[in-house]
Protein backbone atom coordinates (compact mmCIF):
# COMPACT_ATOMS: atom_id res chain seq x y z
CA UNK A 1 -11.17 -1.61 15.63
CA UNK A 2 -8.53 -3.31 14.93
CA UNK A 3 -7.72 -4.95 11.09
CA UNK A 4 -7.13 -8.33 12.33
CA UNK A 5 -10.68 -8.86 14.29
CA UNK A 6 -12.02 -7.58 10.65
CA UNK A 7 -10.38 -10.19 8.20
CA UNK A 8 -11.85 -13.32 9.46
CA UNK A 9 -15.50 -11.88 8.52
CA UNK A 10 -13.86 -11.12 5.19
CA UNK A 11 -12.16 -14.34 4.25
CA UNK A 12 -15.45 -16.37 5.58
CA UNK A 13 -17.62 -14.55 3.09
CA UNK A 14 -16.68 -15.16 -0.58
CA UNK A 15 -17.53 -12.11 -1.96
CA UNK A 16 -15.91 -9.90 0.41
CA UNK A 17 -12.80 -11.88 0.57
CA UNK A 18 -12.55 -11.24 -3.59
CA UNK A 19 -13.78 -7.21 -2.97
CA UNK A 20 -10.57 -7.46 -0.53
CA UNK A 21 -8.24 -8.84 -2.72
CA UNK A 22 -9.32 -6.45 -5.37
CA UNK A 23 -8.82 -2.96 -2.78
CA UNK A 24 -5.24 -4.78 -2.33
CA UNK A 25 -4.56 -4.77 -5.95
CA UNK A 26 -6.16 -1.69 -6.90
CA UNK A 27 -3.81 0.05 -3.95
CA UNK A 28 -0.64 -1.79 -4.78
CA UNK A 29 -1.59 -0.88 -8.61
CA UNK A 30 -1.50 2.98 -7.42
CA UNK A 31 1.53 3.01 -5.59
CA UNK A 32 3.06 1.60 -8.44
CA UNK A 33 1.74 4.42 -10.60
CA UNK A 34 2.36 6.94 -7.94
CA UNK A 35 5.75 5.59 -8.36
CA UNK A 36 5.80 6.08 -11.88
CA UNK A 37 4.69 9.44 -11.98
CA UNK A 38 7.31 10.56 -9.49
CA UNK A 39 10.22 8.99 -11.88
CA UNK A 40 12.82 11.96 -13.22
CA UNK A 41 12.75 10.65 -17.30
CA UNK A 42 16.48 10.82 -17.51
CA UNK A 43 17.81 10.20 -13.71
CA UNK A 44 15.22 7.68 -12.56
CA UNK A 45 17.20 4.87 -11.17
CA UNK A 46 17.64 1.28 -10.89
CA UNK A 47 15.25 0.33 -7.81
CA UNK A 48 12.94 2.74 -8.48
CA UNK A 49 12.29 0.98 -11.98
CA UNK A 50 12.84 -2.39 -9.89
CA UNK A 51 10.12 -1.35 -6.82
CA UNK A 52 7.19 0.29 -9.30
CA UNK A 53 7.88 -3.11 -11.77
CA UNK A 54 7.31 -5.26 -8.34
CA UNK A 55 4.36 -3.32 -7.17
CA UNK A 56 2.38 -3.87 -10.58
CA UNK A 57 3.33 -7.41 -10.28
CA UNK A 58 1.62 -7.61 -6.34
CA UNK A 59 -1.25 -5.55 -8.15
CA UNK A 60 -1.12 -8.69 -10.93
CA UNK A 61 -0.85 -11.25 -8.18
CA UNK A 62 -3.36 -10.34 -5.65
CA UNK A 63 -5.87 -10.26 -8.77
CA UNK A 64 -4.75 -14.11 -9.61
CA UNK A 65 -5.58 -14.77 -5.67
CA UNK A 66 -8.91 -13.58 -6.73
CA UNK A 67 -9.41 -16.42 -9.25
CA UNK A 68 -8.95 -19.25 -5.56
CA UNK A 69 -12.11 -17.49 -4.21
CA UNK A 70 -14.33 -17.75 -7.15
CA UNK A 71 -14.39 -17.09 -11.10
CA UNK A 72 -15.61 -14.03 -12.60
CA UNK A 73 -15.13 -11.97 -9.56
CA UNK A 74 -14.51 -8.29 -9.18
CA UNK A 75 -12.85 -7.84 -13.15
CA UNK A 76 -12.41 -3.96 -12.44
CA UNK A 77 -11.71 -1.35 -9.89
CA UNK A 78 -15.31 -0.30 -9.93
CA UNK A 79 -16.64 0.85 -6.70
CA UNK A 80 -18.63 -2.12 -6.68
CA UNK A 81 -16.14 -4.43 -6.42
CA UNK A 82 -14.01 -2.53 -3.57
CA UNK A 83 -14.78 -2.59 0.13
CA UNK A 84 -14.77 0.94 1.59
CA UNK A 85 -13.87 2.26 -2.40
CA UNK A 86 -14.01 5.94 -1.09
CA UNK A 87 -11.46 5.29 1.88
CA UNK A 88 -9.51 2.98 -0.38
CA UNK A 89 -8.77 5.46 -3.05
CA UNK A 90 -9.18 8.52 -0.71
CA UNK A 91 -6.09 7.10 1.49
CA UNK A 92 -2.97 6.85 -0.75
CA UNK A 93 -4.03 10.41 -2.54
CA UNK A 94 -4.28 11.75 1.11
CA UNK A 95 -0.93 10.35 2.07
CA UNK A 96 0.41 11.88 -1.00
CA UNK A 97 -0.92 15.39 -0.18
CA UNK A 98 0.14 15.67 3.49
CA UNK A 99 3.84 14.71 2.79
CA UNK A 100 4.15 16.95 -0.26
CA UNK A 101 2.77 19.90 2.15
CA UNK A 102 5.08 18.49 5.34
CA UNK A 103 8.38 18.84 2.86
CA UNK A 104 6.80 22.07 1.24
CA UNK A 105 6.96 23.30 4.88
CA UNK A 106 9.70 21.89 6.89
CA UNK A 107 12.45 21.27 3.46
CA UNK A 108 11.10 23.97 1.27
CA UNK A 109 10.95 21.56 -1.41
CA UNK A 110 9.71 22.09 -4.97
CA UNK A 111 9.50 20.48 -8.57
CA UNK A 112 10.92 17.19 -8.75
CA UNK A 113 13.20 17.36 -5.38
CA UNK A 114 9.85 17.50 -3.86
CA UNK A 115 8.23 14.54 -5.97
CA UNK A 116 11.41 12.30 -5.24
CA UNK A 117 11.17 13.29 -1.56
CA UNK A 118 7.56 12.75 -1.45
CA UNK A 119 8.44 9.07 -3.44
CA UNK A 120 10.68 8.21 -0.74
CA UNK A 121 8.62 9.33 2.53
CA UNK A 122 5.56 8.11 1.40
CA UNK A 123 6.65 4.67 -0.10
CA UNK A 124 8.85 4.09 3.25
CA UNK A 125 5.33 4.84 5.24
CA UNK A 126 3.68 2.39 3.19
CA UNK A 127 6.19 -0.20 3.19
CA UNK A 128 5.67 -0.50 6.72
CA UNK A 129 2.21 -0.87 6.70
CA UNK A 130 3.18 -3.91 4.24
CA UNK A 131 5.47 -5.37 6.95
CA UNK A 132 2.46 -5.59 9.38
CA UNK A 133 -0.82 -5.92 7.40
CA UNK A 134 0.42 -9.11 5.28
CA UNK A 135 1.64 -11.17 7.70
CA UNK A 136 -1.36 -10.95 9.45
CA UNK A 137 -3.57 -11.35 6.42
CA UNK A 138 -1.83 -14.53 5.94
CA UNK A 139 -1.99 -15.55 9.57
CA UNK A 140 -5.82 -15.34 9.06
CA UNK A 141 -5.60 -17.35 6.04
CA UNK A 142 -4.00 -19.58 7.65
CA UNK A 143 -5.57 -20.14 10.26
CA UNK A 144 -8.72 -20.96 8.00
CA UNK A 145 -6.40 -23.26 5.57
CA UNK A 146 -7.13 -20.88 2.32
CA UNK A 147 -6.02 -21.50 -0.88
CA UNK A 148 -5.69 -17.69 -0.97
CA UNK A 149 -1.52 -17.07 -0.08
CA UNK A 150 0.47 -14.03 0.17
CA UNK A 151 3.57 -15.13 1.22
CA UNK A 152 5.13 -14.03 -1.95
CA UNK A 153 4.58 -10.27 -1.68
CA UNK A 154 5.83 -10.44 2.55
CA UNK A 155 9.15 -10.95 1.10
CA UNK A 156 9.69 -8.38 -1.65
CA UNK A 157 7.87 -5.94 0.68
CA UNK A 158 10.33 -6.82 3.21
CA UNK A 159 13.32 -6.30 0.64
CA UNK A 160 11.59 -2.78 -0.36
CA UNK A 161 11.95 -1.31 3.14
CA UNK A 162 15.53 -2.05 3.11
CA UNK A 163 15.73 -0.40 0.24
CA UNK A 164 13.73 2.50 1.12
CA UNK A 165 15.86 2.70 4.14
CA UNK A 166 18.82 2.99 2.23
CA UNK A 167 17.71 5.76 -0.05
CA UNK A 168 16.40 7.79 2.66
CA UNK A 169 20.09 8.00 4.11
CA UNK A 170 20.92 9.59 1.02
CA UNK A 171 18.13 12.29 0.77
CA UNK A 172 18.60 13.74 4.30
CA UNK A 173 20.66 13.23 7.23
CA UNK A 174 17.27 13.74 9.26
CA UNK A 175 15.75 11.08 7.55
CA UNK A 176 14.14 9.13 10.65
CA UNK A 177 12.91 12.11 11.62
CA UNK A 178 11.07 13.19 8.42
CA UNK A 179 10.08 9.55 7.88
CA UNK A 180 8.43 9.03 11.30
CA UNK A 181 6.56 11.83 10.28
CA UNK A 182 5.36 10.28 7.01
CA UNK A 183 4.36 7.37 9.32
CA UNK A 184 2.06 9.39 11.41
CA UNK A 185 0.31 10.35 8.72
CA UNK A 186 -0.02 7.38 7.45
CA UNK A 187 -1.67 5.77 11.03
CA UNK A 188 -4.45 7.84 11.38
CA UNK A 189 -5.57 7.89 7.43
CA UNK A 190 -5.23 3.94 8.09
CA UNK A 191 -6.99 4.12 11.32
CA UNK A 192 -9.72 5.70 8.91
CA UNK A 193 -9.34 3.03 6.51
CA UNK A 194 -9.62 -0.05 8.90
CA UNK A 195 -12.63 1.73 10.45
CA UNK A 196 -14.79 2.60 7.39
CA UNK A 197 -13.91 -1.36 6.64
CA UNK A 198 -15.13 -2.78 9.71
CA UNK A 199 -18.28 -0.64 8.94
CA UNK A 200 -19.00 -2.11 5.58
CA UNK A 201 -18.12 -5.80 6.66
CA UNK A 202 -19.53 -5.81 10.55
C-alpha cells in the first residue's frame, strides 16, 4: 500500500487528519531531539544547531496546522492522539539502531564518531523521505482545497538535504555508499509504517 492512496481517507476524516498532523510533529519533534542528543557540547556546529532549531519549529508548525482541522485536538503525544503510535515511535528508534550497528560493523565506529556518523546517515535517510512524503501530502491537500498547508517545511527540508549532502562528503569518501545503505533501512521500516497506517485508517 502505497502512502498516497492512504491520505485522502485521512484528510476526509477530521479526526484522523489532526491524529496525522500530530504523528508528523511528534516525529519531526524526535529527530530534532535525536539531533540534539547526538551534538558534541564543545564542537557541535553551525547547521547542526541550525537543522535541530528548524526541526522543532516543523514539530511547532505541523501542531498550528492542527488548530485548521478543529480546536482542542490531539494536545499531546499520547497514543491516543497518534495513528499507528507503536510504528510511529518504533520507526525513528529503529532507524537509529540499525545505522549505529551498520557503522559499528562496516567503520568500526565508537563514542561520539559513531553518534555524529549515525546523525549524518540517519538524518540524510530521513531527509529524503521529507523530499517525497510532503509534496505529496500537499498534493492531497490540494487537491481537496485544505486550509491545512505544508509548503513551508518542503523548502527547508529541501535546503537540509543539501546540507546533509555536504557534510557527508566530509565524513567519508564512501559516503553514497554508506548513505544508500541508511536509505534501505529506512524503506522497509517505512514500508512498515505506511502499512500499519493503512490498517488503522482503511
Amino acid at each position: 500500500m502505497e502512502l498516497k492512496n492512504i491520505l485522502p481517507n485521512i484528510i476526509a476524516d477530521n479526526i484522523l487528519h489532526a491524529k496525522w498532523l500530530n504523528t508528523l510533529s511528534l516525529m519531526e519533534n524526535t529527530g530534532a531531539r535525536k539531533i540534539s542528543a547526538s551534538e558534541d557540547p564543545v564542537t557541535v556546529t553551525y547547521i547542526i544547531l541550525k537543522h535541530a532549531a528548524e526541526e522543532h519549529r516543523h514539530a511547532f508548525y505541523l501542531k498550528k496546522q492542527l488548530e485548521k482541522v478543529g480546536e482542542g485536538l490531539c494536545p499531546t503525544y499520547a497514543s491516543d492522539y497518534l495513528l499507528a503510535p507503536a510504528y510511529s515511535k518504533y520507526y525513528l528508534n529503529q532507524l537509529d539502531v540499525l545505522v549505529c550497528r551498520y557503522l559499528k560493523k562496516e567503520l568500526n565506529l565508537t563514542g561520539k564518531e559513531l553518534r555524529f556518523g549515525a546523525y549524518l546517515l540517519v538524518t540524510y535517510a530521513i531527509e529524503v523521505r521529507a523530499d517525497e512524503l510532503y509534496p505529496i501530502y500537499q498534493d492531497a491537500l490540494d487537491a481537496v482545497g485544505s486550509k491545512v498547508n505544508v509548503k513551508s517545511i518542503i523548502l527547508e527540508e529541501e535546503g537540509h538535504l543539501e546540507e546533509m549532502i555536504n557534510q557527508l562528503h566530509h565524513f567519508s569518501p564512501n559516503w553514497q555508499l554508506h548513505a544508500d545503505r541508511a536509505v534501505a533501512i529506512e524503506t522497509l521500516l517505512f514500508s512498515d509504517w505506511v502499512k500499519a497506517l493503512g490498517e488503522e485508517v482503511n
